[in-house]
PDB file of N, CA and C in Angstrom:
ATOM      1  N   UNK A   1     169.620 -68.737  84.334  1.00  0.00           N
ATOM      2  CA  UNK A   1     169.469 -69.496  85.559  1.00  0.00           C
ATOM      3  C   UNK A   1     168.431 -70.597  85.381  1.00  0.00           C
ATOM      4  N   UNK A   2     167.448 -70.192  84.898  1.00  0.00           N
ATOM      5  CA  UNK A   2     166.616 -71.862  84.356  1.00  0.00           C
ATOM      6  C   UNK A   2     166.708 -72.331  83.394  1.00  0.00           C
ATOM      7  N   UNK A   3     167.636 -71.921  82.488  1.00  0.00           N
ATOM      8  CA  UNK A   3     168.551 -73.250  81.817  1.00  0.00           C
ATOM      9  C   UNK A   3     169.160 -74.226  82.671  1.00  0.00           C
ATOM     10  N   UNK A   4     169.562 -73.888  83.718  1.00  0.00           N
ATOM     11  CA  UNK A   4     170.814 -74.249  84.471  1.00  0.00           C
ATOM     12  C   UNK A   4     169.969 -75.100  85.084  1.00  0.00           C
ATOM     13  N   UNK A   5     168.696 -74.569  85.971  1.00  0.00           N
ATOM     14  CA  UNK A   5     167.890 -75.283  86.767  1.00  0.00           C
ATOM     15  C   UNK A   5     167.091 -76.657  85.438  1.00  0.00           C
ATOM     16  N   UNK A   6     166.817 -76.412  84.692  1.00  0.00           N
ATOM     17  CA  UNK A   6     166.093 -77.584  83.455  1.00  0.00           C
ATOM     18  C   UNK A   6     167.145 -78.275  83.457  1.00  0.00           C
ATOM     19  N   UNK A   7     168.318 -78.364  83.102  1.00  0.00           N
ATOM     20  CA  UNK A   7     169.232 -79.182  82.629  1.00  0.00           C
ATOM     21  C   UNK A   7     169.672 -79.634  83.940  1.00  0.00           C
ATOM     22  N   UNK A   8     170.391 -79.545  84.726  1.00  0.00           N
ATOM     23  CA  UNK A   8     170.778 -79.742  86.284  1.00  0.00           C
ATOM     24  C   UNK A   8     169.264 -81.052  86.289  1.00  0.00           C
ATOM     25  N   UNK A   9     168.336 -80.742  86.443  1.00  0.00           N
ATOM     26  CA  UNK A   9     166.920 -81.590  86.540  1.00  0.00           C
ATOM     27  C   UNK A   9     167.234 -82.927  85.688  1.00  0.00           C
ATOM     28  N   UNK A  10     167.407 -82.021  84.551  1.00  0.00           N
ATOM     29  CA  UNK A  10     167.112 -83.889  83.452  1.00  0.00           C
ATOM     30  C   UNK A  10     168.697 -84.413  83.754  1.00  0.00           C
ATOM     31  N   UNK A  11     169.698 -83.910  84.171  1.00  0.00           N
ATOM     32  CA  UNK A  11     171.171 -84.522  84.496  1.00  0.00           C
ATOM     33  C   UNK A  11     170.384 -85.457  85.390  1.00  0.00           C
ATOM     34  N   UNK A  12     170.335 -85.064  86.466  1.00  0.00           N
ATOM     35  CA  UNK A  12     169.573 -85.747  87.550  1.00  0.00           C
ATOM     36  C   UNK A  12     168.880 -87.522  87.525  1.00  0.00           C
ATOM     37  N   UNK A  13     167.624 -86.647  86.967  1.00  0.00           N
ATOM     38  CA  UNK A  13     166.719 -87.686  86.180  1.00  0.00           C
ATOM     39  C   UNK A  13     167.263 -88.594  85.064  1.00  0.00           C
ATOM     40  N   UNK A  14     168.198 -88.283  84.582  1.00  0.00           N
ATOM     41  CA  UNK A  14     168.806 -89.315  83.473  1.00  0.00           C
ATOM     42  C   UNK A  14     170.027 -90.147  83.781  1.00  0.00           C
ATOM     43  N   UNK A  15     170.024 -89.633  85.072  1.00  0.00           N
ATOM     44  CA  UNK A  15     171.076 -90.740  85.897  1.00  0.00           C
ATOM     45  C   UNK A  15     169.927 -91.968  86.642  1.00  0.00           C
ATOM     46  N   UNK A  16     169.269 -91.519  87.659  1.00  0.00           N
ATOM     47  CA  UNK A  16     168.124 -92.318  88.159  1.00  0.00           C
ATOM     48  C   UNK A  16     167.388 -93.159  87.264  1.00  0.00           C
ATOM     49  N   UNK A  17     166.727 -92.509  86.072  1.00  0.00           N
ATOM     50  CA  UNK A  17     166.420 -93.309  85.380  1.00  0.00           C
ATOM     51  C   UNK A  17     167.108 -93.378  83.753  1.00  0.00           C
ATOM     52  N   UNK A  18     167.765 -94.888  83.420  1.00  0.00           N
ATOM     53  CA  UNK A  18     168.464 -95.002  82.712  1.00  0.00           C
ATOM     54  C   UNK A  18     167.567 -95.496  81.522  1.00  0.00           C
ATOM     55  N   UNK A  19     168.629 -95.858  80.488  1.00  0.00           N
ATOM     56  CA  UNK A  19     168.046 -96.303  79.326  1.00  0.00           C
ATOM     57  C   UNK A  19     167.246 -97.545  79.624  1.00  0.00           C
ATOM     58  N   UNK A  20     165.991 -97.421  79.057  1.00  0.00           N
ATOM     59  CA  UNK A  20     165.140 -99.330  79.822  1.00  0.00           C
ATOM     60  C   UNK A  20     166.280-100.433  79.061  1.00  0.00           C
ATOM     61  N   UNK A  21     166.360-101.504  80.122  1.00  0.00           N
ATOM     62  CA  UNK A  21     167.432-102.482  79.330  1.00  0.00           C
ATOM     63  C   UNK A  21     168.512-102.446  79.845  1.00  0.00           C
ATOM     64  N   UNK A  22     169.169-101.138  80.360  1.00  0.00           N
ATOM     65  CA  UNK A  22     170.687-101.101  80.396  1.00  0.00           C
ATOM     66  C   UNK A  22     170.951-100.861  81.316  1.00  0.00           C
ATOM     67  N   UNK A  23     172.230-100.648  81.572  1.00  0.00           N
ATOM     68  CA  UNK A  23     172.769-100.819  82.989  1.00  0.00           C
ATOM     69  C   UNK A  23     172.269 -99.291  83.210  1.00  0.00           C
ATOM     70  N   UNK A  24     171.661 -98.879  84.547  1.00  0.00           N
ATOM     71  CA  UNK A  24     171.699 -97.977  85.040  1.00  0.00           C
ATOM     72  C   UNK A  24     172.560 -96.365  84.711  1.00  0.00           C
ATOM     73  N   UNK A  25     173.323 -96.792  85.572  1.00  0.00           N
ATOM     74  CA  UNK A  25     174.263 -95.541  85.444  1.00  0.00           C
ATOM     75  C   UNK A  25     175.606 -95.755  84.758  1.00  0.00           C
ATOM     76  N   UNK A  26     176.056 -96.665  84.601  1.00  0.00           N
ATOM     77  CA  UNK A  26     176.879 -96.880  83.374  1.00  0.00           C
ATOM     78  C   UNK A  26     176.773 -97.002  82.060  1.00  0.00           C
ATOM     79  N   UNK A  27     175.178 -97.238  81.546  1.00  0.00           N
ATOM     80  CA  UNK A  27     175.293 -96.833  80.223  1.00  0.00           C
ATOM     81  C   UNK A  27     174.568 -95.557  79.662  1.00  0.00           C
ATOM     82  N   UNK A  28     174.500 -94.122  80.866  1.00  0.00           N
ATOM     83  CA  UNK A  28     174.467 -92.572  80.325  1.00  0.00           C
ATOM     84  C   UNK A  28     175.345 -92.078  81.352  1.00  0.00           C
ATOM     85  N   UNK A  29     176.614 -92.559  81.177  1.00  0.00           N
ATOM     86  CA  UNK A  29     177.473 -92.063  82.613  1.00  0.00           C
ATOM     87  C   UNK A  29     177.652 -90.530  81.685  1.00  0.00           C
ATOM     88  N   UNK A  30     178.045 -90.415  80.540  1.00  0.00           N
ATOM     89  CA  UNK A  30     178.594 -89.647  79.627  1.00  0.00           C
ATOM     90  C   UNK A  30     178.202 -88.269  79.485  1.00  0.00           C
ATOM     91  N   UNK A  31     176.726 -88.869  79.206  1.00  0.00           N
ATOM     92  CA  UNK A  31     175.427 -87.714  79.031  1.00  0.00           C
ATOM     93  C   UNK A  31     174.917 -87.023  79.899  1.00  0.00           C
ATOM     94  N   UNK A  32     175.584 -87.863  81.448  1.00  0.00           N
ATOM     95  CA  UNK A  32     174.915 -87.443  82.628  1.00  0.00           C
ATOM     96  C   UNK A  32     176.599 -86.470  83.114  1.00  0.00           C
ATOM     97  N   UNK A  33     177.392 -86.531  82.972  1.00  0.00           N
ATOM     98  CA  UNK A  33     178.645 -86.316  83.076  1.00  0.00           C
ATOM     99  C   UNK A  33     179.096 -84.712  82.150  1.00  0.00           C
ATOM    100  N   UNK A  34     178.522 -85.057  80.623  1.00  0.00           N
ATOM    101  CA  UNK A  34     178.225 -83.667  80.336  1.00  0.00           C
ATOM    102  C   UNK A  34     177.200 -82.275  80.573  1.00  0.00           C
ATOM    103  N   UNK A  35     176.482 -83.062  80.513  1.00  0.00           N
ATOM    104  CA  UNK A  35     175.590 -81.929  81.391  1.00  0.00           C
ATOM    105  C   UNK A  35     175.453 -81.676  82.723  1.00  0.00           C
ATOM    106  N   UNK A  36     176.060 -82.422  83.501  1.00  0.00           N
ATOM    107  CA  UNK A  36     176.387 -82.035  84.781  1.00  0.00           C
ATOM    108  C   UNK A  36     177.686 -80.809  84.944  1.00  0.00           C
ATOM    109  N   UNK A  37     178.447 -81.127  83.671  1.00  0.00           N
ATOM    110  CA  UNK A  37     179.156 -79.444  83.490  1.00  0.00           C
ATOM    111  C   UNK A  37     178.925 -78.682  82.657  1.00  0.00           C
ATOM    112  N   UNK A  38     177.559 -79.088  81.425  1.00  0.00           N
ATOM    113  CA  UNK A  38     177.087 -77.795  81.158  1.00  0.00           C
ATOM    114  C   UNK A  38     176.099 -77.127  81.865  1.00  0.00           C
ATOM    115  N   UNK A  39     175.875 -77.691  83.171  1.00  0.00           N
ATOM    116  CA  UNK A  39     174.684 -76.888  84.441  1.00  0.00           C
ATOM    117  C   UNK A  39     175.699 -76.300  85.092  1.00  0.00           C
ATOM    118  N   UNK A  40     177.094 -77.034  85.837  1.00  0.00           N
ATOM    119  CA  UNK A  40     178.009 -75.704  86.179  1.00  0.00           C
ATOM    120  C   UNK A  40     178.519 -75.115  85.353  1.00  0.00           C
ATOM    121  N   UNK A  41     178.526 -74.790  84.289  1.00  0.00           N
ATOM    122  CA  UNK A  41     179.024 -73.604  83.683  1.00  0.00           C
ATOM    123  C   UNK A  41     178.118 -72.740  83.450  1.00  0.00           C
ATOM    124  N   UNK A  42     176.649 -73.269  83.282  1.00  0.00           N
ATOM    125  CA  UNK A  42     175.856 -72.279  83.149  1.00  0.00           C
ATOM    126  C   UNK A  42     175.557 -71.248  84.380  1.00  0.00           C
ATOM    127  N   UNK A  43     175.684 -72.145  85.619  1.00  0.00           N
ATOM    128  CA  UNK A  43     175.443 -71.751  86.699  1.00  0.00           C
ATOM    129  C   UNK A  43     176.915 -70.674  87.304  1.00  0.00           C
ATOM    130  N   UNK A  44     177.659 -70.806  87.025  1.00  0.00           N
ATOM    131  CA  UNK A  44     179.112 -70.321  86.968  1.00  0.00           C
ATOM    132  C   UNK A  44     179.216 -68.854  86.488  1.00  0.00           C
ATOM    133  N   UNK A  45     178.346 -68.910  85.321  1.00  0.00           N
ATOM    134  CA  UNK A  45     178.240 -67.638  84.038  1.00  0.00           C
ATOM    135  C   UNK A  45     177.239 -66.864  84.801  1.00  0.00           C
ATOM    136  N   UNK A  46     176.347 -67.428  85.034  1.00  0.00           N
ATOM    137  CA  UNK A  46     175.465 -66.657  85.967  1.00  0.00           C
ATOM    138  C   UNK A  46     175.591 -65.849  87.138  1.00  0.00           C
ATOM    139  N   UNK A  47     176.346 -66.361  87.880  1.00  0.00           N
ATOM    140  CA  UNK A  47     177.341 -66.038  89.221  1.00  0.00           C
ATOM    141  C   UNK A  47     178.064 -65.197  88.681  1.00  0.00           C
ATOM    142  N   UNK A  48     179.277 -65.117  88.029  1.00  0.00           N
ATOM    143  CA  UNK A  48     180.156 -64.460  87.324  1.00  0.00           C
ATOM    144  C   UNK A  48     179.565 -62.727  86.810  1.00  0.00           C
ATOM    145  N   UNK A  49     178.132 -63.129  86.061  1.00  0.00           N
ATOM    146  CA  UNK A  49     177.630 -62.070  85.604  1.00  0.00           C
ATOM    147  C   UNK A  49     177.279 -61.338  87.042  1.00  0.00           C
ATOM    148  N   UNK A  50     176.567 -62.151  87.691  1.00  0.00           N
ATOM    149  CA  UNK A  50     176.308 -61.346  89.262  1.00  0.00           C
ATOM    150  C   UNK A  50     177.157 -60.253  89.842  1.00  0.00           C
ATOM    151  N   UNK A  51     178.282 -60.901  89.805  1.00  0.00           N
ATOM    152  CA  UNK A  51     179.448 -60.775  90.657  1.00  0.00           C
ATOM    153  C   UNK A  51     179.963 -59.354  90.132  1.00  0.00           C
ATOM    154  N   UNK A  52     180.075 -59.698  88.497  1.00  0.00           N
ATOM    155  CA  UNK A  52     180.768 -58.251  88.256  1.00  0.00           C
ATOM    156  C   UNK A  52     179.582 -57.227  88.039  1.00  0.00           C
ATOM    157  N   UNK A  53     178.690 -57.423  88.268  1.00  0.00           N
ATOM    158  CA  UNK A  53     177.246 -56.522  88.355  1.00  0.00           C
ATOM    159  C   UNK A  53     177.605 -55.449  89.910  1.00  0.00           C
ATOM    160  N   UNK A  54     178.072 -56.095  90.584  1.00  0.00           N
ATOM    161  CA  UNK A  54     178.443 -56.239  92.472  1.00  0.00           C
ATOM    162  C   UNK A  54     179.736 -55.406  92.459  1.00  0.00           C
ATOM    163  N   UNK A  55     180.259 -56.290  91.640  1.00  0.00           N
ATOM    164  CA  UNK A  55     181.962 -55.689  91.843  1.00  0.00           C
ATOM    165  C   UNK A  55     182.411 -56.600  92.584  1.00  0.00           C
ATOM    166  N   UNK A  56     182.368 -57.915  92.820  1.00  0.00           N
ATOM    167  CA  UNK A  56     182.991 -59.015  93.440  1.00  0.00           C
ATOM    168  C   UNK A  56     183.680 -59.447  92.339  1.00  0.00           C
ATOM    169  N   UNK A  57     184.485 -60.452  93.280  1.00  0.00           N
ATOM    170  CA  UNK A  57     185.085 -61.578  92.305  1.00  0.00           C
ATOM    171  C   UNK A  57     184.749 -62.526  92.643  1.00  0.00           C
ATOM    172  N   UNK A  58     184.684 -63.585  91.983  1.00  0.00           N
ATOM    173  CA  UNK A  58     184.405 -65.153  92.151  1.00  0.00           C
ATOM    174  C   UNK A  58     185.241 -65.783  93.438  1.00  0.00           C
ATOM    175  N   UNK A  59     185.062 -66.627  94.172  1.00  0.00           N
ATOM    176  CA  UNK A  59     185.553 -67.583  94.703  1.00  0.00           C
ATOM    177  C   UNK A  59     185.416 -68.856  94.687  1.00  0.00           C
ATOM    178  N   UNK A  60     185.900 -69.655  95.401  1.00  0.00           N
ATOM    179  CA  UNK A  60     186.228 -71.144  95.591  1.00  0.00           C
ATOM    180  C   UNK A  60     185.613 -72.251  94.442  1.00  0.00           C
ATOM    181  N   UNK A  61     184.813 -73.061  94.176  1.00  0.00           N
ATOM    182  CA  UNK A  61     184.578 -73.469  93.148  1.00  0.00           C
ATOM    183  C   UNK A  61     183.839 -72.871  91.910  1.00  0.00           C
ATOM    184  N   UNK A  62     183.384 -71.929  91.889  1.00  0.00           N
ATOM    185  CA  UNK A  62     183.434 -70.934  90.742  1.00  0.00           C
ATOM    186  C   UNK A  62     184.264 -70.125  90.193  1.00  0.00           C
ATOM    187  N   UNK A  63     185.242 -69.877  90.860  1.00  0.00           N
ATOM    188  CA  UNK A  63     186.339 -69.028  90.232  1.00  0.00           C
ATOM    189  C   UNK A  63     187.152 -70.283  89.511  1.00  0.00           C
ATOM    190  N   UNK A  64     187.257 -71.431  89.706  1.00  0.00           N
ATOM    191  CA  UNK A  64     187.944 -72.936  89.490  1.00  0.00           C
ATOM    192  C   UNK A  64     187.325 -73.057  87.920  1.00  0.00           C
ATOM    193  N   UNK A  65     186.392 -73.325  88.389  1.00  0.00           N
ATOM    194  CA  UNK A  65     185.408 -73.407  87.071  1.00  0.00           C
ATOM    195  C   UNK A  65     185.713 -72.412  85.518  1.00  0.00           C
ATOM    196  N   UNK A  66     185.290 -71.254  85.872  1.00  0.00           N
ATOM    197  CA  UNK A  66     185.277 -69.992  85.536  1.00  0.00           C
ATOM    198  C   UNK A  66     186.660 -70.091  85.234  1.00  0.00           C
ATOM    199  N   UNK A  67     188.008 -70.333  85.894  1.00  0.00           N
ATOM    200  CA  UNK A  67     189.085 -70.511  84.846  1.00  0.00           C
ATOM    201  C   UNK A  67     189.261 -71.386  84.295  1.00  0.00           C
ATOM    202  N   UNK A  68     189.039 -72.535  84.483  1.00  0.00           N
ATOM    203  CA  UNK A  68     189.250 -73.708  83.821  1.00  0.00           C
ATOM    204  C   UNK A  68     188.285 -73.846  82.389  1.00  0.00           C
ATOM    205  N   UNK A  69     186.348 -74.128  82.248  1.00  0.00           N
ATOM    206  CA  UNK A  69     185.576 -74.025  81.950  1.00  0.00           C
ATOM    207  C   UNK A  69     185.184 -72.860  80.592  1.00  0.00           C
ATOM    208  N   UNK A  70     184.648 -71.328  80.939  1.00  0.00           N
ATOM    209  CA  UNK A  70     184.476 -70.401  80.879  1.00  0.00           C
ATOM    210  C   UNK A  70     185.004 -69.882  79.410  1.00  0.00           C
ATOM    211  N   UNK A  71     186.348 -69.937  79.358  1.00  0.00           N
ATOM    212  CA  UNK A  71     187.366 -69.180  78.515  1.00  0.00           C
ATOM    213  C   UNK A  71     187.203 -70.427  77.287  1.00  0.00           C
ATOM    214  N   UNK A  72     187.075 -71.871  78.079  1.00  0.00           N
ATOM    215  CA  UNK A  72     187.046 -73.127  76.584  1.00  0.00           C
ATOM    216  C   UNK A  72     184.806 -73.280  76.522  1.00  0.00           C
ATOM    217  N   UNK A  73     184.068 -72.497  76.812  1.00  0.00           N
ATOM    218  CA  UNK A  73     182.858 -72.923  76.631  1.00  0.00           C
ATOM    219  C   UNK A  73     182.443 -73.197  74.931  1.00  0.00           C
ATOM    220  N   UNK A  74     183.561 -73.210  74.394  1.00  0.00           N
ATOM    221  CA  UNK A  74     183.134 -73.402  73.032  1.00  0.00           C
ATOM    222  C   UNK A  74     183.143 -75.104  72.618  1.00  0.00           C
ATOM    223  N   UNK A  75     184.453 -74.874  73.123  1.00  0.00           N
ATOM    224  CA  UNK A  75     184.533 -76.272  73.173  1.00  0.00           C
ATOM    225  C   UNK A  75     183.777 -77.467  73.878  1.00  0.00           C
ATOM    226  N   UNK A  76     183.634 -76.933  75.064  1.00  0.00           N
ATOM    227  CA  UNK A  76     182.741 -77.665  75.917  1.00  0.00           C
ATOM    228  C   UNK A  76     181.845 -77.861  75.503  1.00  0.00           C
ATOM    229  N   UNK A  77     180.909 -76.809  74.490  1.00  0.00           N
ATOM    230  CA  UNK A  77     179.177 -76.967  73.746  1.00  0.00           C
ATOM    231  C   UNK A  77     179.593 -77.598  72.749  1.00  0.00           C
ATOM    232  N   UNK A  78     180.891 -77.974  71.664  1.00  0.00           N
ATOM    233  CA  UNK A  78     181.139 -78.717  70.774  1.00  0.00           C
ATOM    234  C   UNK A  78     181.106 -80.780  71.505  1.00  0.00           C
ATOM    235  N   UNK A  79     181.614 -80.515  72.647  1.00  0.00           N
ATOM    236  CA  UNK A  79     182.003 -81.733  73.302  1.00  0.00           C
ATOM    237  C   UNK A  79     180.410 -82.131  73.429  1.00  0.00           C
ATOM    238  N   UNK A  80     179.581 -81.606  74.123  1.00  0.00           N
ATOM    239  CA  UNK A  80     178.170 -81.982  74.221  1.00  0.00           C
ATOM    240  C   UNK A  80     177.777 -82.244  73.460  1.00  0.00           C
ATOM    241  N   UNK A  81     177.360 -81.536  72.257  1.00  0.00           N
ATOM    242  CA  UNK A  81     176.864 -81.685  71.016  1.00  0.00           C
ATOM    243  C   UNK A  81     177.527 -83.331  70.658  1.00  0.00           C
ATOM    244  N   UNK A  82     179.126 -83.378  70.326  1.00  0.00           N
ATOM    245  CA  UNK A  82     178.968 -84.273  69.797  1.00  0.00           C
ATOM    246  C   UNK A  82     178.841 -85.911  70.526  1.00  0.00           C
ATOM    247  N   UNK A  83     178.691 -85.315  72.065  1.00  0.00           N
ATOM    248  CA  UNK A  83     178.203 -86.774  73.054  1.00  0.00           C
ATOM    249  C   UNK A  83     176.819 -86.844  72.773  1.00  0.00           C
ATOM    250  N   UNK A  84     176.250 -86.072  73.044  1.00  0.00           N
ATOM    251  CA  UNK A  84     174.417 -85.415  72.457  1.00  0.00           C
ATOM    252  C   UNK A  84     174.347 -86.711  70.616  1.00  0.00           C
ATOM    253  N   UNK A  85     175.050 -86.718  70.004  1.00  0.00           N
ATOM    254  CA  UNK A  85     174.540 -87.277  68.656  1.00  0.00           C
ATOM    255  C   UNK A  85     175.465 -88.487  68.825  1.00  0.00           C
ATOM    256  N   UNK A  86     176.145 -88.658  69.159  1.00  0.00           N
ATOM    257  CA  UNK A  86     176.351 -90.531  69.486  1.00  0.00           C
ATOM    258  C   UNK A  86     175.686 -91.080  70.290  1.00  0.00           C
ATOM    259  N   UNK A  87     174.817 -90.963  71.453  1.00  0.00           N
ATOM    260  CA  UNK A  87     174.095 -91.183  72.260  1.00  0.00           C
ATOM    261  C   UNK A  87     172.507 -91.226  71.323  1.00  0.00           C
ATOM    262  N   UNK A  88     172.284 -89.938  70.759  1.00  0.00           N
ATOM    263  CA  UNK A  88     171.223 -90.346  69.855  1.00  0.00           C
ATOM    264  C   UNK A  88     171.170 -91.226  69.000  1.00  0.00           C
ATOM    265  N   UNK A  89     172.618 -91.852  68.349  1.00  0.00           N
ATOM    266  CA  UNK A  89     172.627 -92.781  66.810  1.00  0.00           C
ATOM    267  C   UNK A  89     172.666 -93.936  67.587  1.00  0.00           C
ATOM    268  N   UNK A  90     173.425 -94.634  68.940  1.00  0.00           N
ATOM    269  CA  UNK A  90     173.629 -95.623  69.401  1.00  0.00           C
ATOM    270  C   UNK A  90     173.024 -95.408  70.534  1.00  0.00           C
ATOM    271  N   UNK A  91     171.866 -95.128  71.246  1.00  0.00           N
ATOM    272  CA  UNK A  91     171.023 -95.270  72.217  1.00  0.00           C
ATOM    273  C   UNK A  91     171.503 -96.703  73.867  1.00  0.00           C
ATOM    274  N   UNK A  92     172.026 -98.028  72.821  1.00  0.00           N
ATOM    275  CA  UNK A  92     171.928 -98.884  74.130  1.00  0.00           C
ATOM    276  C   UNK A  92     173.410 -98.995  74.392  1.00  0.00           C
ATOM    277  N   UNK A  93     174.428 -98.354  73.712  1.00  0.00           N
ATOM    278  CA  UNK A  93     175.696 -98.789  73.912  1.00  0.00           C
ATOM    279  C   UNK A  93     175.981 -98.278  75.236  1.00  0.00           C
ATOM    280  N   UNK A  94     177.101 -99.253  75.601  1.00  0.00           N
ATOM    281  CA  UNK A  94     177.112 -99.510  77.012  1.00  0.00           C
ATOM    282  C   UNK A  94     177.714 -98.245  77.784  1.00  0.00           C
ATOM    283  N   UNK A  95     178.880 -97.034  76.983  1.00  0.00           N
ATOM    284  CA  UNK A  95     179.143 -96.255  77.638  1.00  0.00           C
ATOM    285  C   UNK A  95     178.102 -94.828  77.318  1.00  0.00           C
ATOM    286  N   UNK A  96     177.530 -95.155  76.524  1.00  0.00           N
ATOM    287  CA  UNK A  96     176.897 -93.872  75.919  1.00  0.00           C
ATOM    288  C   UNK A  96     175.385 -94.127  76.207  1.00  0.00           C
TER     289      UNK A  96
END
């Protein structure tokens, strides 16, 4: 859960404040875009773990998530990672 809460934060903050120089929110739409779904998935997993702790099931946009998300999180941490190191090698490019 404060993974979720740290990252959710710098998503935030790295939309508001952009690369100095560049356009605002169009040039970390990407970075701000992935980690805005690796905070719901983290936040998702968390819930999820709750839930079957409870004996619930998920609903409405977590159960969405949680099928969609959840089952590909491998991929999803591969997708970050490799937005995470083009963003580091090319810093001012305009979509990254």
């Amino acid at each position: 859960m404060i993974q979720a809460i740290i990252l959710g934060s710098l998503t935030i903050l790295k939309l508001i404040f952009g690369f100095p120089g560049g356009i605002p929110v169009i040039g970390d739409i990407l970075p701000v875009l992935v980690g805005g779904l690796s905070t719901l998935i983290l936040l998702t997993e968390n819930r999820a773990l709750r839930a079957q702790e409870a004996g619930e099931e998920l609903t409405g946009l977590f159960a969405s998530v949680q099928n969609l998300f959840l089952s590909r999180r491998t991929l999803v941490g591969i997708l970050v990672i490799i937005v995470a190191l083009i963003h580091f090698i090319l810093p001012s490019a305009v979509i990254l």
